[in-house]
N, C-alpha and C. Protein backbone atom coordinates (compact mmCIF):
# COMPACT_ATOMS: atom_id res chain seq x y z
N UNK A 1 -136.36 51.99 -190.82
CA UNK A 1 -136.91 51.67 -192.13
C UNK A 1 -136.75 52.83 -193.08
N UNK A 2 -136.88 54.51 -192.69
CA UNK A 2 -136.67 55.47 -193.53
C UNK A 2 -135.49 55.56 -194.34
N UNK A 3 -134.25 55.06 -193.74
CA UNK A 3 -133.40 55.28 -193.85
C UNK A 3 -132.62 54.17 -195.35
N UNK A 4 -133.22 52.69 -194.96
CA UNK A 4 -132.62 51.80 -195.61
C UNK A 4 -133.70 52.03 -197.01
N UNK A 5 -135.57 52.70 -196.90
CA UNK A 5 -135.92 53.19 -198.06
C UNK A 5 -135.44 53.64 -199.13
N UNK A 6 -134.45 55.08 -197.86
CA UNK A 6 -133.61 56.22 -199.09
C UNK A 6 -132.63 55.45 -199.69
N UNK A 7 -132.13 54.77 -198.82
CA UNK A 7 -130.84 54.04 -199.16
C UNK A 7 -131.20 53.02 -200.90
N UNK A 8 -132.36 52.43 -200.91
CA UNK A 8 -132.75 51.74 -201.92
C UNK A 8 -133.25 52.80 -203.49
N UNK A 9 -134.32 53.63 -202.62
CA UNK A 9 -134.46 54.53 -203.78
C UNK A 9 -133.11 56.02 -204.40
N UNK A 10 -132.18 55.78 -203.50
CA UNK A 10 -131.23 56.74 -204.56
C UNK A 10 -130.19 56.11 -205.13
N UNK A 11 -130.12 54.60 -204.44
CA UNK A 11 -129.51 53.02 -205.23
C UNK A 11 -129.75 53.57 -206.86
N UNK A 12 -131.00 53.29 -206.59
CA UNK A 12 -131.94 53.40 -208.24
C UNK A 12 -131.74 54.34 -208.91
N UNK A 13 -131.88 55.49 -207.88
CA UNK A 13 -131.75 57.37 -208.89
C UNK A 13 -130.48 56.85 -209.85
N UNK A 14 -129.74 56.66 -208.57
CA UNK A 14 -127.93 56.55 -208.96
C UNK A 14 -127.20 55.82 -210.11
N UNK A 15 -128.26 54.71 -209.88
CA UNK A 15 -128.31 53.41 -211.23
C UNK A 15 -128.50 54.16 -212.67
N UNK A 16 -129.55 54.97 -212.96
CA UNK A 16 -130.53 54.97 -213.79
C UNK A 16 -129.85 56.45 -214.33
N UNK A 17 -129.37 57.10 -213.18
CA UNK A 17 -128.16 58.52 -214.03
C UNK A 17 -126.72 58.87 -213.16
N UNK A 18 -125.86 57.86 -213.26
CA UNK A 18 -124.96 57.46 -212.43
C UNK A 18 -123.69 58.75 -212.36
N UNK A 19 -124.64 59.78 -213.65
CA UNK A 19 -123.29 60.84 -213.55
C UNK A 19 -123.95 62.33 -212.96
N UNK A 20 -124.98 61.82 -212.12
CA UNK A 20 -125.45 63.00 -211.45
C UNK A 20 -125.36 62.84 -209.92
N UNK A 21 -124.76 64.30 -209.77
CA UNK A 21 -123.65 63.96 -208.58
C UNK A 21 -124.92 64.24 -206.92
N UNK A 22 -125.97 64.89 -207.89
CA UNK A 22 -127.33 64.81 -206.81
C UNK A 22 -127.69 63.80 -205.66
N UNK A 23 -127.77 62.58 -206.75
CA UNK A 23 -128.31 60.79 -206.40
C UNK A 23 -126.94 60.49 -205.62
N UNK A 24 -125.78 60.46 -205.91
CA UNK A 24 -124.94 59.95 -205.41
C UNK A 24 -124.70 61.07 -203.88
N UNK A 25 -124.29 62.49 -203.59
CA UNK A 25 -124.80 62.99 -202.53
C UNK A 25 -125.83 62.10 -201.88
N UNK A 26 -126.93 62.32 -202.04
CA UNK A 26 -127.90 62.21 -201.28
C UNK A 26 -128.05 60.27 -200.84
N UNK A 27 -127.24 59.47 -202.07
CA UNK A 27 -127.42 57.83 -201.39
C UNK A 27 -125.71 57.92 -200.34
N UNK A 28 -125.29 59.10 -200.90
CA UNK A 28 -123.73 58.69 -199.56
C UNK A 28 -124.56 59.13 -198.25
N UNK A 29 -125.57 60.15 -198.20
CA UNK A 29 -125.92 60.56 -196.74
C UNK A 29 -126.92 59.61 -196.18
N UNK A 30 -127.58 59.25 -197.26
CA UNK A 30 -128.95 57.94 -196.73
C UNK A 30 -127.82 57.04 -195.72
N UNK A 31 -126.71 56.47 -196.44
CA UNK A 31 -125.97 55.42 -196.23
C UNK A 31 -125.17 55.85 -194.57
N UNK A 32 -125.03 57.08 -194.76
CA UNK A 32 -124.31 57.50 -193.31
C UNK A 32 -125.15 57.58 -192.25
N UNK A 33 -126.68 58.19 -192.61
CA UNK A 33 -127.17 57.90 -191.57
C UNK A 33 -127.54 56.27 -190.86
N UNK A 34 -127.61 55.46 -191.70
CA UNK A 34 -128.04 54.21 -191.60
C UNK A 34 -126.28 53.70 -190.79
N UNK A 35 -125.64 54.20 -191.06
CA UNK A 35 -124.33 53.82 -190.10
C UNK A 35 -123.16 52.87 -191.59
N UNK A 36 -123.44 52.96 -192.33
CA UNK A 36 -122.76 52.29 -193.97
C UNK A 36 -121.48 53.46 -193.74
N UNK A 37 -120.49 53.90 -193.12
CA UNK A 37 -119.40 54.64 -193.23
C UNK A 37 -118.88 54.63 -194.18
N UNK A 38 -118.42 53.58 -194.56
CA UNK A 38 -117.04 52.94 -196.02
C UNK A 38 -118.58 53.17 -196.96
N UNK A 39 -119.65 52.98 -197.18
CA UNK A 39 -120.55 53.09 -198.10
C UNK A 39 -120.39 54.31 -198.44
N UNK A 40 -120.53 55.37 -197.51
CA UNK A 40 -120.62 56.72 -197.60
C UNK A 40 -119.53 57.21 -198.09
N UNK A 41 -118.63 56.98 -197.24
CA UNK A 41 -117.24 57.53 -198.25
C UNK A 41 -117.35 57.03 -199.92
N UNK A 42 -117.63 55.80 -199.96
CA UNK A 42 -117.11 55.31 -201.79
C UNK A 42 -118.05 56.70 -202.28
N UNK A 43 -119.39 56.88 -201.90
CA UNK A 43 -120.08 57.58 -202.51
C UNK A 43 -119.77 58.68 -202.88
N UNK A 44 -119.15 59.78 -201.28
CA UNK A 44 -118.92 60.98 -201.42
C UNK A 44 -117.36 60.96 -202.19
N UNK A 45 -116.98 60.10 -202.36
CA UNK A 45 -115.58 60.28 -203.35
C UNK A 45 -116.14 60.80 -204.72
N UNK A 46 -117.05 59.78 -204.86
CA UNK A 46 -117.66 59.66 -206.94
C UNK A 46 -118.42 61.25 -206.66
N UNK A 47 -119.21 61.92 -206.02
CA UNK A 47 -119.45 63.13 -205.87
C UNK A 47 -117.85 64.11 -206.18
N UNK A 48 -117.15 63.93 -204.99
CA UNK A 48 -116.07 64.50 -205.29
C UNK A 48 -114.92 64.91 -206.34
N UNK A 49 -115.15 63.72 -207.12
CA UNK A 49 -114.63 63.39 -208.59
C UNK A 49 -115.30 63.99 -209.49
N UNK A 50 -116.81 64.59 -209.48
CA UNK A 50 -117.35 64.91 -210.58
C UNK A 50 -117.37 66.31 -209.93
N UNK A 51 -117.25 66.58 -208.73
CA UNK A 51 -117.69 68.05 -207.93
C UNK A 51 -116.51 68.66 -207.01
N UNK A 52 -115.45 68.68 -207.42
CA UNK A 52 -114.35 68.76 -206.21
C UNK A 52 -114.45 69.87 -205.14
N UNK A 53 -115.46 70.58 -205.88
CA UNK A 53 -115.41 72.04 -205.19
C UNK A 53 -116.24 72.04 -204.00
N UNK A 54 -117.28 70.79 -203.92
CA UNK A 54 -118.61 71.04 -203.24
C UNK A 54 -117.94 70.89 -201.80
N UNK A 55 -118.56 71.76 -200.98
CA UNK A 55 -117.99 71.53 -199.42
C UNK A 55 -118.43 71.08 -198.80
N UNK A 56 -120.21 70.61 -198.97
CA UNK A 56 -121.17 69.69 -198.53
C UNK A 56 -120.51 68.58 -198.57
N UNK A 57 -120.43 68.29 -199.38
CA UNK A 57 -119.26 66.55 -199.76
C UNK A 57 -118.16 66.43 -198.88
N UNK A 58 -117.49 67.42 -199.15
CA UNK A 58 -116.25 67.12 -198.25
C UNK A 58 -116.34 67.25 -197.29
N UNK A 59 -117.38 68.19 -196.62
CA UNK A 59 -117.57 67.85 -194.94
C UNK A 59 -117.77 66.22 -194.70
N UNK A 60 -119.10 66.40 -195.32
CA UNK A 60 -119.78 64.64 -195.15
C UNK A 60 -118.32 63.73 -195.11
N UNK A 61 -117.81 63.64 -196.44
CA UNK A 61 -116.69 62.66 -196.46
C UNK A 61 -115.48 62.64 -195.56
N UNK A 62 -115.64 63.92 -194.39
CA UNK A 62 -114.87 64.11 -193.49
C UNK A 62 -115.40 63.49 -192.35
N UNK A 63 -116.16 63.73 -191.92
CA UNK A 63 -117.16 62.78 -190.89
C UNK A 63 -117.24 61.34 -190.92
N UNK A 64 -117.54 60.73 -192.15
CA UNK A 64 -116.69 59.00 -192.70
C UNK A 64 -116.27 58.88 -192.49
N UNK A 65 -114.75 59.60 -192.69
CA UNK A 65 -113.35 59.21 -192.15
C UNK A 65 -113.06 59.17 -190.89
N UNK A 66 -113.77 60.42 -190.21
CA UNK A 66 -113.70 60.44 -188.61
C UNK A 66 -114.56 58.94 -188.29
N UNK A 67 -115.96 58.87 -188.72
CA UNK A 67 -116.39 57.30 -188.00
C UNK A 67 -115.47 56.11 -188.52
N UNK A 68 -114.63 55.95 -189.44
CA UNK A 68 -113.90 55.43 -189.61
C UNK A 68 -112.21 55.57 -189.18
N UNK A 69 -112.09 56.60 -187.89
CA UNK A 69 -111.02 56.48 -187.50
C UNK A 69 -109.64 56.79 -188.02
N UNK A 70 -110.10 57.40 -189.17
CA UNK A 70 -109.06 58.13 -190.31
C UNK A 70 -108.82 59.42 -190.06
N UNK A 71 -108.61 59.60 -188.95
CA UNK A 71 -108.52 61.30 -188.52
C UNK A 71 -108.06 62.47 -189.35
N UNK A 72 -106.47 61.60 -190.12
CA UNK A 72 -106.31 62.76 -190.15
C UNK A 72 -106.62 62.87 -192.17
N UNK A 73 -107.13 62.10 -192.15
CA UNK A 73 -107.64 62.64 -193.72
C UNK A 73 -109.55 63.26 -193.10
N UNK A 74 -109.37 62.66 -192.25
CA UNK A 74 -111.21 63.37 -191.88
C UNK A 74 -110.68 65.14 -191.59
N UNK A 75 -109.77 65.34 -191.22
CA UNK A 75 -109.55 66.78 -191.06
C UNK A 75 -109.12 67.65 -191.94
N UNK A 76 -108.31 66.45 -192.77
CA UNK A 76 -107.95 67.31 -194.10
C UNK A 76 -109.37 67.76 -194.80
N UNK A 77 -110.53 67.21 -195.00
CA UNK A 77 -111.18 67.07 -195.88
C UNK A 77 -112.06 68.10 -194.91
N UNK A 78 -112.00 68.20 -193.78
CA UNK A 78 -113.22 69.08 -192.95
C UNK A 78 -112.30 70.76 -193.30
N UNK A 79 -111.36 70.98 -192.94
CA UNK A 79 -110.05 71.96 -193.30
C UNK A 79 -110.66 72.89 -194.69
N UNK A 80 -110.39 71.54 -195.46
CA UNK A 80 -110.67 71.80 -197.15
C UNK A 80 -112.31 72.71 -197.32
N UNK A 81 -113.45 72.28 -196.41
CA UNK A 81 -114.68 72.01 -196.49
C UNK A 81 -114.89 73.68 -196.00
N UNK A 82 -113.98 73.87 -195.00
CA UNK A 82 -114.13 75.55 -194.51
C UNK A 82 -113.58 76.68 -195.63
N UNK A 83 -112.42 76.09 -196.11
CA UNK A 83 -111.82 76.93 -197.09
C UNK A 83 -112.66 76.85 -198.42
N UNK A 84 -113.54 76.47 -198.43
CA UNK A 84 -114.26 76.86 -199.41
C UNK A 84 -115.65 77.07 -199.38
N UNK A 85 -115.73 77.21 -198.12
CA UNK A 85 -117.45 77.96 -197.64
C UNK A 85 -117.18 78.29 -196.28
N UNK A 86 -116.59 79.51 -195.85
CA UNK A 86 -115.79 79.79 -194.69
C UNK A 86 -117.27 80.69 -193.80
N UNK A 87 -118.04 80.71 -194.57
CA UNK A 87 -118.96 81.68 -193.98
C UNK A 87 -120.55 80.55 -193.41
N UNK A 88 -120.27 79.41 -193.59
CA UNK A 88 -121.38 78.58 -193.48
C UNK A 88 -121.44 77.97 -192.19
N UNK A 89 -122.32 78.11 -190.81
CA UNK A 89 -121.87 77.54 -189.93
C UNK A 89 -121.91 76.32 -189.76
N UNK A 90 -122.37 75.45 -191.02
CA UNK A 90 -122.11 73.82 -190.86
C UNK A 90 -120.86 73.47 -190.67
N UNK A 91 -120.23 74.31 -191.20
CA UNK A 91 -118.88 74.36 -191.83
C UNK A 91 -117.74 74.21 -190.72
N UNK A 92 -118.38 74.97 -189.37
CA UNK A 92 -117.49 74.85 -187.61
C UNK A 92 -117.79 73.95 -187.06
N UNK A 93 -117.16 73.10 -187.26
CA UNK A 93 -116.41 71.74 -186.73
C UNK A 93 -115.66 71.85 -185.97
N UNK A 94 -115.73 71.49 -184.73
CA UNK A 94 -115.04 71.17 -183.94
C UNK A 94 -113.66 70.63 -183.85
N UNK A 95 -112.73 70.43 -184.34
CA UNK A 95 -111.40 70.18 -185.10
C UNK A 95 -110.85 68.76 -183.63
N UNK A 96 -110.70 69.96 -182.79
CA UNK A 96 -110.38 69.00 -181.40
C UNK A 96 -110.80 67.39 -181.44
N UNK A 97 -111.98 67.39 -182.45
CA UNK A 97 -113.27 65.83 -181.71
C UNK A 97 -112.13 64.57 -182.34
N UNK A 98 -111.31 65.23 -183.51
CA UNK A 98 -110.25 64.53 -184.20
C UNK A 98 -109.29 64.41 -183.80
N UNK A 99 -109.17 64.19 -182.46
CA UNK A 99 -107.99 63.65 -181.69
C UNK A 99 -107.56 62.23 -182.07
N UNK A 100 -108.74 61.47 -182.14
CA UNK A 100 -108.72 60.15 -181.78
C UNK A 100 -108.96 59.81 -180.51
């Protein structure tokens, strides 16, 4: 139930200021945890588009792709996610898990 909450209330954030890349973060991760993959990605794209730099995003939107079996753009985007916060240990990913 926590999950499909967030999922509803950053719906709304997202609705109500659709160019703040905050609401949209935070409804792509509601949506990933709830298991919404393709939800999560559309999301962390529109983040990405307004934020290209953020590496939070592009991890996340790398992990989508991996639950969605898109390996090798999930690695591009995890790759991308180190090279621009190389010092963060969210950031060590396991590269290997993207075998398929």
């Amino acid at each position: 139930a926590g999950a499909a909450a967030a999922v509803t209330a950053f719906q709304r954030a997202a609705a109500l200021m659709p160019n703040n890349p905050v609401f949209l973060h935070e409804l792509a991760k509601a949506l990933q945890v709830r298991g919404d993959h393709a939800g999560a990605l559309a999301n962390f794209d529109r983040v990405l588009q307004q934020q290209p730099r953020n590496a939070r995003a592009l991890l996340r939107r790398g992990l989508a792709k991996k639950c969605l079996r898109r390996y090798d753009e999930a690695a591009d985007d995890m790759l991308a996610a180190r090279k621009l916060d190389p010092n963060n240990p969210l950031m060590q990913i396991d590269m290997r898990a993207l075998g398929g």
